[in-house]
Structures are given as structure tokens and as C-alpha cells.
C-alpha atoms as a PDB file:
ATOM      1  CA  UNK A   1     -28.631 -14.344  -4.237  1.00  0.00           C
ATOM      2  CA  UNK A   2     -31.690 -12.162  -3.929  1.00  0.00           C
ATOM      3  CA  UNK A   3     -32.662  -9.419  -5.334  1.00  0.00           C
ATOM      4  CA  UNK A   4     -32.136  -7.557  -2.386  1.00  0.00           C
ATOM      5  CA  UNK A   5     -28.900  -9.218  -1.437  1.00  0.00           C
ATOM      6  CA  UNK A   6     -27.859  -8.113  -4.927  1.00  0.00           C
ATOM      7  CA  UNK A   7     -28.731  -4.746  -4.643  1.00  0.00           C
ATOM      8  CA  UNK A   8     -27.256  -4.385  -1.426  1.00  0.00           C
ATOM      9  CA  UNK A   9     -23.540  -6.271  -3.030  1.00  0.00           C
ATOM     10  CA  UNK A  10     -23.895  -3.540  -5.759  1.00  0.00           C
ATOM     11  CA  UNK A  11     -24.035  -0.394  -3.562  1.00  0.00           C
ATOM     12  CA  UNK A  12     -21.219  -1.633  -1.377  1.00  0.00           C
ATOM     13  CA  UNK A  13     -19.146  -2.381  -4.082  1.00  0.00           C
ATOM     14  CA  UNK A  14     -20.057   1.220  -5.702  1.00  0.00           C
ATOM     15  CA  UNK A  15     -19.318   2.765  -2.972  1.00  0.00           C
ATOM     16  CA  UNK A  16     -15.627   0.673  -2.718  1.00  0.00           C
ATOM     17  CA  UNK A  17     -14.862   1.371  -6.095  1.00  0.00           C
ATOM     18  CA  UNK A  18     -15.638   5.515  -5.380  1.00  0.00           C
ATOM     19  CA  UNK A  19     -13.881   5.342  -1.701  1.00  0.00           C
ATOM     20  CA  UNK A  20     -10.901   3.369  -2.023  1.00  0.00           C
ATOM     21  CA  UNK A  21      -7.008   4.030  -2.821  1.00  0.00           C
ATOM     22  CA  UNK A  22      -6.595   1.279  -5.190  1.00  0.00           C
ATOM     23  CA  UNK A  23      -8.197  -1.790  -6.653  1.00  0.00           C
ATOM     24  CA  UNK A  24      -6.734  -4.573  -7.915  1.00  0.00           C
ATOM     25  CA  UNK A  25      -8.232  -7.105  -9.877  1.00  0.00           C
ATOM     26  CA  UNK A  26      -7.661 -10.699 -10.057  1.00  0.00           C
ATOM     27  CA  UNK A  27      -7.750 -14.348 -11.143  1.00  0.00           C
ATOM     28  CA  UNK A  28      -8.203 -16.454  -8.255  1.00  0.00           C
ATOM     29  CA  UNK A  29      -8.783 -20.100 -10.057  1.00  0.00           C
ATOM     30  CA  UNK A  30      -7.592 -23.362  -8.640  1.00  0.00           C
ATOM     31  CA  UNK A  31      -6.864 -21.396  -5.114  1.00  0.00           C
ATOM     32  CA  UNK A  32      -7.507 -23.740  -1.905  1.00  0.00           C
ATOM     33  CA  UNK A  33      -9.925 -22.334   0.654  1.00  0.00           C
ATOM     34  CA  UNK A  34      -6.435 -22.272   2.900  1.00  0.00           C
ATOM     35  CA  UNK A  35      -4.641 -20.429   0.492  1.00  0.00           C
ATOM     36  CA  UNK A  36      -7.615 -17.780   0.207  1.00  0.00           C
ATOM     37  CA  UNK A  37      -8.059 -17.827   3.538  1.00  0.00           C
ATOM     38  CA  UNK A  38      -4.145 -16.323   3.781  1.00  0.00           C
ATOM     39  CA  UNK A  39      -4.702 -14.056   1.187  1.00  0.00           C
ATOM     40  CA  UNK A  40      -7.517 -12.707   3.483  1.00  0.00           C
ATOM     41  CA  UNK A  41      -5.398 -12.700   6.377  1.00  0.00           C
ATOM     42  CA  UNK A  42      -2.388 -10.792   4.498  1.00  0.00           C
ATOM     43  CA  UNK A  43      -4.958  -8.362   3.139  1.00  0.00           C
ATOM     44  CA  UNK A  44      -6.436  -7.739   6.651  1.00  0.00           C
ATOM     45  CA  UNK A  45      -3.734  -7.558   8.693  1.00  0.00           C
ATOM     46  CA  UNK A  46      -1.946  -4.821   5.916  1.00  0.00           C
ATOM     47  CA  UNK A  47      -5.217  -2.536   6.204  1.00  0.00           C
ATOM     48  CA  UNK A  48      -6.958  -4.077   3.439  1.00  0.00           C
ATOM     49  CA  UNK A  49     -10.143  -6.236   1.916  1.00  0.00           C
ATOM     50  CA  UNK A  50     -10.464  -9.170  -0.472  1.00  0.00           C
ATOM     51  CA  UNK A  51     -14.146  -9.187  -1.703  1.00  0.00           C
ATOM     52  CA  UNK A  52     -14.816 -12.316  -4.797  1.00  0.00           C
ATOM     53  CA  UNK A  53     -17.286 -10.673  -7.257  1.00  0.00           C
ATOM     54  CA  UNK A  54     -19.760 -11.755  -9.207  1.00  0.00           C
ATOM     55  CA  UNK A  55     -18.556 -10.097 -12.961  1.00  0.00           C
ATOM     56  CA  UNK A  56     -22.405  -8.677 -13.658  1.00  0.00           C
ATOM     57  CA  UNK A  57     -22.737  -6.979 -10.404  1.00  0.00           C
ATOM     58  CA  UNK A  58     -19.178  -5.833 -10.361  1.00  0.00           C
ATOM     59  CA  UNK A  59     -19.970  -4.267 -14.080  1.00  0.00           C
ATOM     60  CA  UNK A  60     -23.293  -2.639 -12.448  1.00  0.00           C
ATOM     61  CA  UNK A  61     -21.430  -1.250  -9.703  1.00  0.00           C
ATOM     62  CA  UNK A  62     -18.319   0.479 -11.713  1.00  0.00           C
ATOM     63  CA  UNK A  63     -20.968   2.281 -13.747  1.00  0.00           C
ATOM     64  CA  UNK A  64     -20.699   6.029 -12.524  1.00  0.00           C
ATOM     65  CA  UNK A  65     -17.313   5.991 -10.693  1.00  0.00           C
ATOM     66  CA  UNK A  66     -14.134   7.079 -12.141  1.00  0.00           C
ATOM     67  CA  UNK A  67     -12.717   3.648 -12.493  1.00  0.00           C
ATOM     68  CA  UNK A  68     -15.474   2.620 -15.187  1.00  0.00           C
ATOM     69  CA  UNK A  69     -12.814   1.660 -17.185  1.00  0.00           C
ATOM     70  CA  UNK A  70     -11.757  -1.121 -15.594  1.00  0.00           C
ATOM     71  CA  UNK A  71     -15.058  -3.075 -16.613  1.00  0.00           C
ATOM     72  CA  UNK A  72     -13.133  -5.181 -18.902  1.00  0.00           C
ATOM     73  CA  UNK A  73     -11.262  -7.135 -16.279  1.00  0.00           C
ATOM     74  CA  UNK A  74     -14.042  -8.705 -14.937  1.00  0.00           C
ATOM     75  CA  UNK A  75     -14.479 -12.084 -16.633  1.00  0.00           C
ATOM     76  CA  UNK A  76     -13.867 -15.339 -15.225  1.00  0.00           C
ATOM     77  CA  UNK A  77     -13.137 -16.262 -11.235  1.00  0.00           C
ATOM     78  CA  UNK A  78     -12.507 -12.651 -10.257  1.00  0.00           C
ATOM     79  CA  UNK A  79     -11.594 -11.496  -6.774  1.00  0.00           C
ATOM     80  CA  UNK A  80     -11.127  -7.654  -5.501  1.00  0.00           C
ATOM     81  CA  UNK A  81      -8.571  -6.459  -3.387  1.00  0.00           C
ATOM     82  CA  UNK A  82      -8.599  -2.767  -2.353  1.00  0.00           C
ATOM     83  CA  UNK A  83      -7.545  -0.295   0.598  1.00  0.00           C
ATOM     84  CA  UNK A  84      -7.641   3.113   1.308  1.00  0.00           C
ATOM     85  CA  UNK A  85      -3.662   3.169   1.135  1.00  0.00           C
ATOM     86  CA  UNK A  86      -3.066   3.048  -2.914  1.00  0.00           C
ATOM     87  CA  UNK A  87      -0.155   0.968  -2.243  1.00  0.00           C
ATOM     88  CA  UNK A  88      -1.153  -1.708   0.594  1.00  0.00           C
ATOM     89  CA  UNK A  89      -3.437  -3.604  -1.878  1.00  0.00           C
ATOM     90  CA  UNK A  90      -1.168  -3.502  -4.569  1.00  0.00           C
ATOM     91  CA  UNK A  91       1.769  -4.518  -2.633  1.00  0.00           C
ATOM     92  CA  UNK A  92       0.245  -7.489  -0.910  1.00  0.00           C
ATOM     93  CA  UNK A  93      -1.909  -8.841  -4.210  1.00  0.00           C
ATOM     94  CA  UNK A  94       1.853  -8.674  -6.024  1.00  0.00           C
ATOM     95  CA  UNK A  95       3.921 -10.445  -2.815  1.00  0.00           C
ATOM     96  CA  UNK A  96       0.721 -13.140  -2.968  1.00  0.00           C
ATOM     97  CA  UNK A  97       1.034 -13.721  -7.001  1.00  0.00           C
ATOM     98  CA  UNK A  98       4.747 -14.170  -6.167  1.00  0.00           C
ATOM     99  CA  UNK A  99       4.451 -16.977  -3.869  1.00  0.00           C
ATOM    100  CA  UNK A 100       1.277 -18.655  -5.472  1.00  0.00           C
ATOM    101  CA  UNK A 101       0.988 -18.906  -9.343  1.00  0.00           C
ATOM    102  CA  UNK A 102      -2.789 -19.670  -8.882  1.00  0.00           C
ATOM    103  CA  UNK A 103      -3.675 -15.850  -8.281  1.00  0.00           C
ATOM    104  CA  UNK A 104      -3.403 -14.101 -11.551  1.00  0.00           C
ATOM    105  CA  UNK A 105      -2.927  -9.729 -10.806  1.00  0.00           C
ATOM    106  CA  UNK A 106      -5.209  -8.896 -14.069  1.00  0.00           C
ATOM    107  CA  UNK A 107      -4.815  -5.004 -13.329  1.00  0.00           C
ATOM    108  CA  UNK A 108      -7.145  -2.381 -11.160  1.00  0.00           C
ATOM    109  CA  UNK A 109      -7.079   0.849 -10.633  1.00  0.00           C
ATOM    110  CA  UNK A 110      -5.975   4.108  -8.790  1.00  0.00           C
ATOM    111  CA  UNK A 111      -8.616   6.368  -8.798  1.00  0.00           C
ATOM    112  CA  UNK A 112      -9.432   7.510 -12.484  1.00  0.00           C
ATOM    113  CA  UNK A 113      -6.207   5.706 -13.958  1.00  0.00           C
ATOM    114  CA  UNK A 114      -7.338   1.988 -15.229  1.00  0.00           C
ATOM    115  CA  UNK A 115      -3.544  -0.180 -14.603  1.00  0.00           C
ATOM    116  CA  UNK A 116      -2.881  -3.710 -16.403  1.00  0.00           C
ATOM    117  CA  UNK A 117      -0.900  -5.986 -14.793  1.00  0.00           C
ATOM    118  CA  UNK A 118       2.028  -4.219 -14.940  1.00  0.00           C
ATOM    119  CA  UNK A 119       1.091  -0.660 -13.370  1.00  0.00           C
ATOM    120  CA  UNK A 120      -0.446  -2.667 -10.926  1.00  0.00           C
ATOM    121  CA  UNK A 121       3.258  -4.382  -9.700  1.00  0.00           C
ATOM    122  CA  UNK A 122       5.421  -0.780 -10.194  1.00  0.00           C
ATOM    123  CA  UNK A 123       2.713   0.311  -7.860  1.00  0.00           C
ATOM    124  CA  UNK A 124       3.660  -2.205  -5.730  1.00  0.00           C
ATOM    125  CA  UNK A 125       6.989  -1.439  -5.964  1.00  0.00           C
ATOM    126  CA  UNK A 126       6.507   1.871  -4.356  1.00  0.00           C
ATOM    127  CA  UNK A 127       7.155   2.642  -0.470  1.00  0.00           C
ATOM    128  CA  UNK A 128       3.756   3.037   1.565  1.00  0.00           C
ATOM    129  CA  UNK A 129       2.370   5.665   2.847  1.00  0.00           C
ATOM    130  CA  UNK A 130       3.385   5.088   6.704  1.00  0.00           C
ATOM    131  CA  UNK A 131       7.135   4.817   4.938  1.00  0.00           C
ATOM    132  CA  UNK A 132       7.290   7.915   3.142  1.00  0.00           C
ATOM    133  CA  UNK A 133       6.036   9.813   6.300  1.00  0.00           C
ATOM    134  CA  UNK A 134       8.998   8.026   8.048  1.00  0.00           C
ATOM    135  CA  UNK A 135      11.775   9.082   5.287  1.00  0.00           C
ATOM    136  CA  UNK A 136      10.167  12.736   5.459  1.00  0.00           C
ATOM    137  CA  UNK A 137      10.561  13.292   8.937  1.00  0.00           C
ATOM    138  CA  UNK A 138      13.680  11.598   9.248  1.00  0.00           C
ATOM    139  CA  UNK A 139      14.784  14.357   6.594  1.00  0.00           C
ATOM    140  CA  UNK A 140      13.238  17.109   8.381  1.00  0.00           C
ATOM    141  CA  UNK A 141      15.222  15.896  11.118  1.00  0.00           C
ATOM    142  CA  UNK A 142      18.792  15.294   9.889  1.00  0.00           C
ATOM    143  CA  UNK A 143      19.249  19.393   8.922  1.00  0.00           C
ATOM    144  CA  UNK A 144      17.724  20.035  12.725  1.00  0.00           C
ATOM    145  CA  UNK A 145      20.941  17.467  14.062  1.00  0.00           C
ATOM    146  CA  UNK A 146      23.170  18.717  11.995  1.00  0.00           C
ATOM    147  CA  UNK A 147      22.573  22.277  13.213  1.00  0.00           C
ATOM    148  CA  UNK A 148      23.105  21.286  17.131  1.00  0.00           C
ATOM    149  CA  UNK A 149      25.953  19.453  15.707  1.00  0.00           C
ATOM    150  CA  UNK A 150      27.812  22.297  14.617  1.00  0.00           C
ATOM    151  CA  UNK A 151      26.843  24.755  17.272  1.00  0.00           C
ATOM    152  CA  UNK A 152      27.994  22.590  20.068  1.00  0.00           C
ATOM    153  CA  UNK A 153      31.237  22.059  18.224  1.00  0.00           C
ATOM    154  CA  UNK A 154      32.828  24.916  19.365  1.00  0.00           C
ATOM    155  CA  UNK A 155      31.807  24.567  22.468  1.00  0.00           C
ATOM    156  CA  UNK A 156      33.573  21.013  22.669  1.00  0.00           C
ATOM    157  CA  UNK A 157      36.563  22.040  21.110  1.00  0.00           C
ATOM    158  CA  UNK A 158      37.061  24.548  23.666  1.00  0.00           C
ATOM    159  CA  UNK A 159      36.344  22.077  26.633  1.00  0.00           C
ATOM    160  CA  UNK A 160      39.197  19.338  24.801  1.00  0.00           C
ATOM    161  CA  UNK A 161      41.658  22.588  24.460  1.00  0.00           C
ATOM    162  CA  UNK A 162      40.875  23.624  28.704  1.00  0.00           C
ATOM    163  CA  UNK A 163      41.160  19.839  29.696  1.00  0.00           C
ATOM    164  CA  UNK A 164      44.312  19.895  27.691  1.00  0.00           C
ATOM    165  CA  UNK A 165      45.772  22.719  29.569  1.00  0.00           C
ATOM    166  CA  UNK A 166      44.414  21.383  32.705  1.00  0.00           C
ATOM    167  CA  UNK A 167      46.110  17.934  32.254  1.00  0.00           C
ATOM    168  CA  UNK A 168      49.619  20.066  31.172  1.00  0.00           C
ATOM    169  CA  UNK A 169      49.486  21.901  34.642  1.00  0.00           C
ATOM    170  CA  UNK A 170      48.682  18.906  36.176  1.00  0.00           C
ATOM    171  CA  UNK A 171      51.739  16.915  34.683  1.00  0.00           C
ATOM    172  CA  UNK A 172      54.236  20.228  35.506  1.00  0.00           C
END
């Protein structure tokens, strides 16, 4: 790389490390270039990036956010994975390392808060974002059915007890 190119990787990763939900840091060695490729493809198509970093520049580039203190995780074959969405990168780094014992999750981070491994899968663990908006509304919703529910009750009740007389009459 060049000096420039460097520079350049350095203020994009900066500016990842400052913008995004979550990172997640990992150990990618002995992976195929198919089996990255479908990490890449997982990540994409869930709303997030894979990025391999070089450990120096990733180190240059933490320097000033609030996840400094993740510095520590960069040594060896290192990879990034990351989304706005704290969970997506998370979830799909932890469903990967499942599947494939070549990627190793080595931690990340969630804003300020540095994870290890572990943080990093209960994160995972958690519903997304798009799901808790789903579970909310669907809450907000049940007390809204339940209402019409019981006000129409009445009203149905009183239609069974007229359809019952009607039928009586009918029978007479």
C-alpha cells in the first residue's frame, strides 16, 4: 500500500469505528476465498460490512474514538465486521463462527463498551432492531383490539338474543 492508500484506509476505518452500531472483531485464518466470500454475502445482504485490516492501521485508526479500547484485539489475521444496527453484525459474525470453526469472534465493541467474545454472542442473542419495532407495535395494537373487542360485544350479544327470538316466532 501507499502512503496515500494508507491514509485514506485509516480515515475510513476512523470514521467506521466513530459511526457504526457495533464492531466485531475476528480471526479469519485458514478461511477459503469461498467461504469469505459468504461471509461477505451474509454480512451484505443483513445490512452490514466485512472490511480485513491491517493490525497497525486498525491501531492508528481506533486512536480518538470511544472504542480505543479495543486495540488489543488486533493481532494476527484480523477481519472487521460492523453495521449501523448493533445487533446485525453481531448476529451474523456469531451464526458464521457457528457453522465454520475457521472464523474465531475475538470480541468488538458497542460504542464505548469494549466486549470479549462472549458479550459479543449475548449480543447476538438479542432480537434486532426491525424485531423489536415489530413486538412494540404489535403491543400497541393488542390493547387497541381488545377494546373493539369488548365494545362490539354487546352489540353481538344482542343481535344472537333478537335472532333467537326471531327463529322462536318463526318455529311458533
Amino acid at each position: 500500500m501507499e502512503r496515500a492508500e494508507k491514509r485514506e484506509f485509516v480515515t475510513q476505518l476512523n470514521s467506521v469505528f466513530k459511526q457504526s452500531g457495533s464492531v466485531v472483531v475476528a480471526h479469519y485464518t485458514g478461511l477459503t476465498v469461498a467461504e469469505m466470500g459468504d461471509f461477505r454475502t451474509q454480512m451484505r445482504n443483513a445490512g452490514g460490512t466485512v472490511k480485513v485490516a491491517k493490525n497497525r492501521l486498525a491501531k492508528i485508526a481506533l486512536q480518538g474514538t470511544e472504542a480505543e479500547g479495543m486495540s488489543d484485539l488486533f493481532t494476527g489475521q484480523t477481519l472487521i465486521a460492523y453495521a449501523e444496527d448493533p445487533v446485525t453484525a453481531p448476529k451474523v459474525a456469531s451464526a458464521f463462527a457457528k457453522g465454520n470453526d475457521k472464523l474465531v469472534v475475538l470480541g468488538g465493541s458497542l460504542g464505548a463498551t469494549v466486549l470479549d467474545a462472549n458479550g459479543v454472542k449475548a449480543l447476538a442473542e438479542l432480537p434486532s432492531l426491525d424485531e423489536l419495532r415489530a413486538k412494540l407495535v404489535g403491543m400497541i395494537q393488542t390493547p387497541a383490539s381488545r377494546i373493539a373487542q369488548v365494545t362490539s360485544a354487546p352489540a353481538a350479544q344482542l343481535a344472537r338474543v333478537f335472532g333467537a327470538y326471531a327463529r322462536k316466532d318463526e318455529a311458533a
